[in-house]
Protein backbone atom coordinates (compact mmCIF):
# COMPACT_ATOMS: atom_id res chain seq x y z
CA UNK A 1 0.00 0.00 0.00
CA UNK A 2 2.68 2.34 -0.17
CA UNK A 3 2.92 2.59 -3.43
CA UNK A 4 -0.50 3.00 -3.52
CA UNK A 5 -0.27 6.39 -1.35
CA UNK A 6 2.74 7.76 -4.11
CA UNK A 7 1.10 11.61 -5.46
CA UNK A 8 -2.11 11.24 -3.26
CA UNK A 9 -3.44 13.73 -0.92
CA UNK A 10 -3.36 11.32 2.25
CA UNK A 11 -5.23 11.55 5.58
CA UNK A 12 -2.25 11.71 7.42
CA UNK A 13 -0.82 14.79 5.28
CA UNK A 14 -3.98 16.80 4.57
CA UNK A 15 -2.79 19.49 7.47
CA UNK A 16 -0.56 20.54 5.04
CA UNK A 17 -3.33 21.14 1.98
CA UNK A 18 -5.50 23.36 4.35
CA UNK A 19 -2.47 25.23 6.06
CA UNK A 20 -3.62 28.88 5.92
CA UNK A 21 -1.32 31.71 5.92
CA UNK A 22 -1.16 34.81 8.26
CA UNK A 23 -2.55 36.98 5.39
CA UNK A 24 -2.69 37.27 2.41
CA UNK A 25 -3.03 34.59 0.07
CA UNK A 26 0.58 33.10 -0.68
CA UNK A 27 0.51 29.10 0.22
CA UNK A 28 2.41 28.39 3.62
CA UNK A 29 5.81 26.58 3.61
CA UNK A 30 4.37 23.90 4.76
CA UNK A 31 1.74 23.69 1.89
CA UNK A 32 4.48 24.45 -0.79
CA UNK A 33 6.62 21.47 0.98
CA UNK A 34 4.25 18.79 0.43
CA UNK A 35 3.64 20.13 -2.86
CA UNK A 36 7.16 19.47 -3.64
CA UNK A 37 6.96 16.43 -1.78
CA UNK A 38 3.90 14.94 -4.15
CA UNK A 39 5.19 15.70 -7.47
CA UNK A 40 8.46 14.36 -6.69
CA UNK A 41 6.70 11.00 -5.90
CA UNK A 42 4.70 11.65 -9.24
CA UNK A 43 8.02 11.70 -10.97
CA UNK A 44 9.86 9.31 -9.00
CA UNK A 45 7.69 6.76 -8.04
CA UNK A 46 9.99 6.90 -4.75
CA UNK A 47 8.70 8.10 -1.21
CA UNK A 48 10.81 9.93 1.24
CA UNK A 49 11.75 7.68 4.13
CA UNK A 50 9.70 8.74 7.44
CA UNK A 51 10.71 8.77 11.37
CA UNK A 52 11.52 4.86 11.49
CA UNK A 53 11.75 4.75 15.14
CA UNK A 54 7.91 6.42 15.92
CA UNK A 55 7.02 4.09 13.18
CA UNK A 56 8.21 0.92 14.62
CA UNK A 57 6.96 1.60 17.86
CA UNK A 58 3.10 1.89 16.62
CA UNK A 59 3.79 -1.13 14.66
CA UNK A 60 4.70 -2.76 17.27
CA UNK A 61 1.52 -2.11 19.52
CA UNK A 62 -1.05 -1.23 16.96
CA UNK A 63 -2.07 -5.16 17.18
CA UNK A 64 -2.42 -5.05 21.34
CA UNK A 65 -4.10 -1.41 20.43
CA UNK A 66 -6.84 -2.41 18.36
CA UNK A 67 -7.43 -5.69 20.73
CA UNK A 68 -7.81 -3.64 23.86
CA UNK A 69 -9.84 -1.02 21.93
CA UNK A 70 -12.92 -3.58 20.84
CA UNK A 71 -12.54 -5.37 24.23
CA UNK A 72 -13.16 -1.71 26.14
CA UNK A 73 -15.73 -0.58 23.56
CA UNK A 74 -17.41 -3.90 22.49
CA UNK A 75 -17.24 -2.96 19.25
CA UNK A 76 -15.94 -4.88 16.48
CA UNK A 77 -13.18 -3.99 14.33
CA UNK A 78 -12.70 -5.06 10.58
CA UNK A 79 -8.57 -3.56 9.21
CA UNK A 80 -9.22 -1.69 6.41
CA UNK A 81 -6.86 -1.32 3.03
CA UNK A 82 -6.25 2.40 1.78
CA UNK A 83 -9.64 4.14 0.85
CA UNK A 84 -9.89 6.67 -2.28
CA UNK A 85 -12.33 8.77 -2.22
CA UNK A 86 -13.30 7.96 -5.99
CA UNK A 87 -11.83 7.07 -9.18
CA UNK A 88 -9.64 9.59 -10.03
CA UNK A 89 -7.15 8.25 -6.72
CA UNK A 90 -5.96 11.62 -5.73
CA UNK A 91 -7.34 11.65 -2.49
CA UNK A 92 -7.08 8.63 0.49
CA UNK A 93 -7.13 7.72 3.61
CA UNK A 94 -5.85 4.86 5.46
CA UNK A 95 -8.20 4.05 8.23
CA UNK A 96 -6.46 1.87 11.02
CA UNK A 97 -9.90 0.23 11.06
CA UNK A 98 -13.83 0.57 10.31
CA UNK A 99 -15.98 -0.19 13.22
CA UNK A 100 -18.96 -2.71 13.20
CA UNK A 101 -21.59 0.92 14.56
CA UNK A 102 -20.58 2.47 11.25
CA UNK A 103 -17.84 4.92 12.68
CA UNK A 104 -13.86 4.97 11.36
CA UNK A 105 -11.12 3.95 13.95
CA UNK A 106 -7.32 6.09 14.09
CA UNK A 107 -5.28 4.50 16.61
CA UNK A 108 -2.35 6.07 18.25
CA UNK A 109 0.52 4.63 20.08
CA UNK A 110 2.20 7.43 21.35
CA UNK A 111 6.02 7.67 21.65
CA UNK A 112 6.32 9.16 24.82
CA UNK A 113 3.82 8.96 27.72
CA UNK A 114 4.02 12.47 27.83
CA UNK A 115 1.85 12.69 24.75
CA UNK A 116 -0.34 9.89 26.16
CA UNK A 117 -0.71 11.79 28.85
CA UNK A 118 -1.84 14.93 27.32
CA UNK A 119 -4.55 13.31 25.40
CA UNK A 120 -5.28 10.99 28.32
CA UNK A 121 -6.29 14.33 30.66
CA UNK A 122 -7.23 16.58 27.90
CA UNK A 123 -9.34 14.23 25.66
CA UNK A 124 -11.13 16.13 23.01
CA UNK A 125 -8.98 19.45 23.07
CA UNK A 126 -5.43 17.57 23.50
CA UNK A 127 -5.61 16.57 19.80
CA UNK A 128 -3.10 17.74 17.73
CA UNK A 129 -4.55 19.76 14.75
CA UNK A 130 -2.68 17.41 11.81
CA UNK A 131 -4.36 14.70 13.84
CA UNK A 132 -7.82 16.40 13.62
CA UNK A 133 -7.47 17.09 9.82
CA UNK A 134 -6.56 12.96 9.38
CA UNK A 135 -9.50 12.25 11.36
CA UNK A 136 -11.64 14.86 9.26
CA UNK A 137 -10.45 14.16 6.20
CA UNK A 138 -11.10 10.62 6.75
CA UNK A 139 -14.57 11.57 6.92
CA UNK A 140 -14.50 13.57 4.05
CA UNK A 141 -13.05 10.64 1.88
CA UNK A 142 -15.16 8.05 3.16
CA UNK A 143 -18.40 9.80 3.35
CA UNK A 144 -18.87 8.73 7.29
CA UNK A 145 -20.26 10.70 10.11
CA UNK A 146 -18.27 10.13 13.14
CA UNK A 147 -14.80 8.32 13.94
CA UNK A 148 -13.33 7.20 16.60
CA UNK A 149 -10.08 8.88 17.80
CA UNK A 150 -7.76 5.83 20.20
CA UNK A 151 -4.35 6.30 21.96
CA UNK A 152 -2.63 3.44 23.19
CA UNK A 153 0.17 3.07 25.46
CA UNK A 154 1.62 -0.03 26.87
CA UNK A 155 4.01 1.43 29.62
CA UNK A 156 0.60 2.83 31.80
CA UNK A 157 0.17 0.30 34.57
CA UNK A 158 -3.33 0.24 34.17
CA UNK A 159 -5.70 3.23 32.23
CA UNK A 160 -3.50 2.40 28.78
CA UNK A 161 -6.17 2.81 26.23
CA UNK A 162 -8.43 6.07 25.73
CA UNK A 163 -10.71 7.32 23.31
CA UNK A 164 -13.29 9.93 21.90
CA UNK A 165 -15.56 10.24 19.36
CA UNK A 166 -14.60 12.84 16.80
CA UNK A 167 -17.93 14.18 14.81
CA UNK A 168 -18.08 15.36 11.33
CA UNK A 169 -17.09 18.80 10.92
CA UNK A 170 -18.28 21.37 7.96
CA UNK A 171 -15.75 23.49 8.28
CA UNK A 172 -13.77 21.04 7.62
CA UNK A 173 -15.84 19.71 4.97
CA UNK A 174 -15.78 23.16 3.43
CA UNK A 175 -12.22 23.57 3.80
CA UNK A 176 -11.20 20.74 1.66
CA UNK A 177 -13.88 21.06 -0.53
CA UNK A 178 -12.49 24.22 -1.53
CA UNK A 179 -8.41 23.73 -0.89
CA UNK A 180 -8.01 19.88 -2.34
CA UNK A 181 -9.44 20.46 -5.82
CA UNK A 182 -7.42 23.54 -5.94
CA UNK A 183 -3.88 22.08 -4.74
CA UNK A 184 -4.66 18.93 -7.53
CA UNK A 185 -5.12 21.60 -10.13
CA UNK A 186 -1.57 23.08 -9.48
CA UNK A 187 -0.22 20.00 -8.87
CA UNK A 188 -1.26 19.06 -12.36
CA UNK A 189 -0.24 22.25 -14.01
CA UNK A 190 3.35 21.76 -12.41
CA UNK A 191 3.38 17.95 -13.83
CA UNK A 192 2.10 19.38 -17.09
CA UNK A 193 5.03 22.26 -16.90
CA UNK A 194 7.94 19.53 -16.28
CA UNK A 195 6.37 16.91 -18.84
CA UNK A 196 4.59 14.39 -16.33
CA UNK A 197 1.42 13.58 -16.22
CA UNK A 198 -0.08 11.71 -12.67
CA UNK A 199 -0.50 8.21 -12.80
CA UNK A 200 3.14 7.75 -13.99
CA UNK A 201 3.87 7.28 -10.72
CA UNK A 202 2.36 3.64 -11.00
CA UNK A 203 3.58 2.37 -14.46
């Protein structure tokens, strides 16, 4: 599935897309970054290579995570392969599971307790705002109404897992609505500009 993700507009990303600046109306350097960062993949068919060790570590536990998460909430969860949002496979998300009420499932395993912690005490409002796009965004590309929003950590004696529910927003909505078909569009004319088209990123 990584391939699969190569060019695409990804849950896990999307912050970037709907980064707005200070004034004015000049794209962020964030927003230019992953711009970059997507048409190189276009052109390459190469990914950069991401924190290994954060990586590893949710690897590691996402198993126990998503165990502990149906036992707590009795519901059932069903791992889910990367999820475009239509045909054209410029937008995705990559659910760590869709729940047997209907809602989406991202699952955290914290690095540090610290973070744990945060989220653990500050629930809703603890939730980084890259993690609240993903979670959006999610919603966006899979047409669902709620999702569920898990951290996990293993080192807590007892209290490990916690959860909320994260509801549809149309801000959000309205954000990307307007922002993703407009980043695609420049993404294109830059392919066009240096003689790629997307899709080459698969051949």
């Amino acid at each position: 599935w990584h391939r699969l993700r190569l060019g695409v507009i990804t849950a896990s990303e999307v912050h970037n897309v709907i980064s707005k600046p200070r004034s004015g109306k000049k794209w962020t350097d964030m927003k230019m970054s992953y711009f970059h960062t997507l048409l190189a993949e276009v052109c390459t068919g190469v990914a950069p290579e991401v924190n290994a060790k954060a990586l590893a570590w949710g690897k590691q536990y996402e198993e126990d995570a998503r165990t502990l998460f149906e036992f707590t909430t009795d519901v059932k969860v069903t791992e889910s392969p990367i999820l475009f949002r239509d045909e054209s496979m410029r937008t995705a998300c990559s659910p760590d599971g869709l729940c047997s009420n209907g809602f989406g499932l991202e699952l955290k395993c914290p690095f540090t307790s610290r973070d744990f912690m945060k989220f653990r005490l500050g629930g809703f409002e603890a939730i980084k705002s890259a993690y609240m796009a993903q979670v959006q965004y999610s919603m966006w590309v899979t047409g669902k109404d709620a999702w569920f929003f898990a951290n996990y950590d293993p080192r807590m004696k007892r209290e490990g897992i916690h959860h909320v529910v994260v509801e549809r927003d149309p801000q959000y909505m309205s954000d990307f609505n307007e922002m993703v078909p407009e980043f695609i569009e420049k993404m294109d004319e830059a392919l066009a500009e240096i003689g790629f088209t997307f899709g080459e990123q698969w051949k």
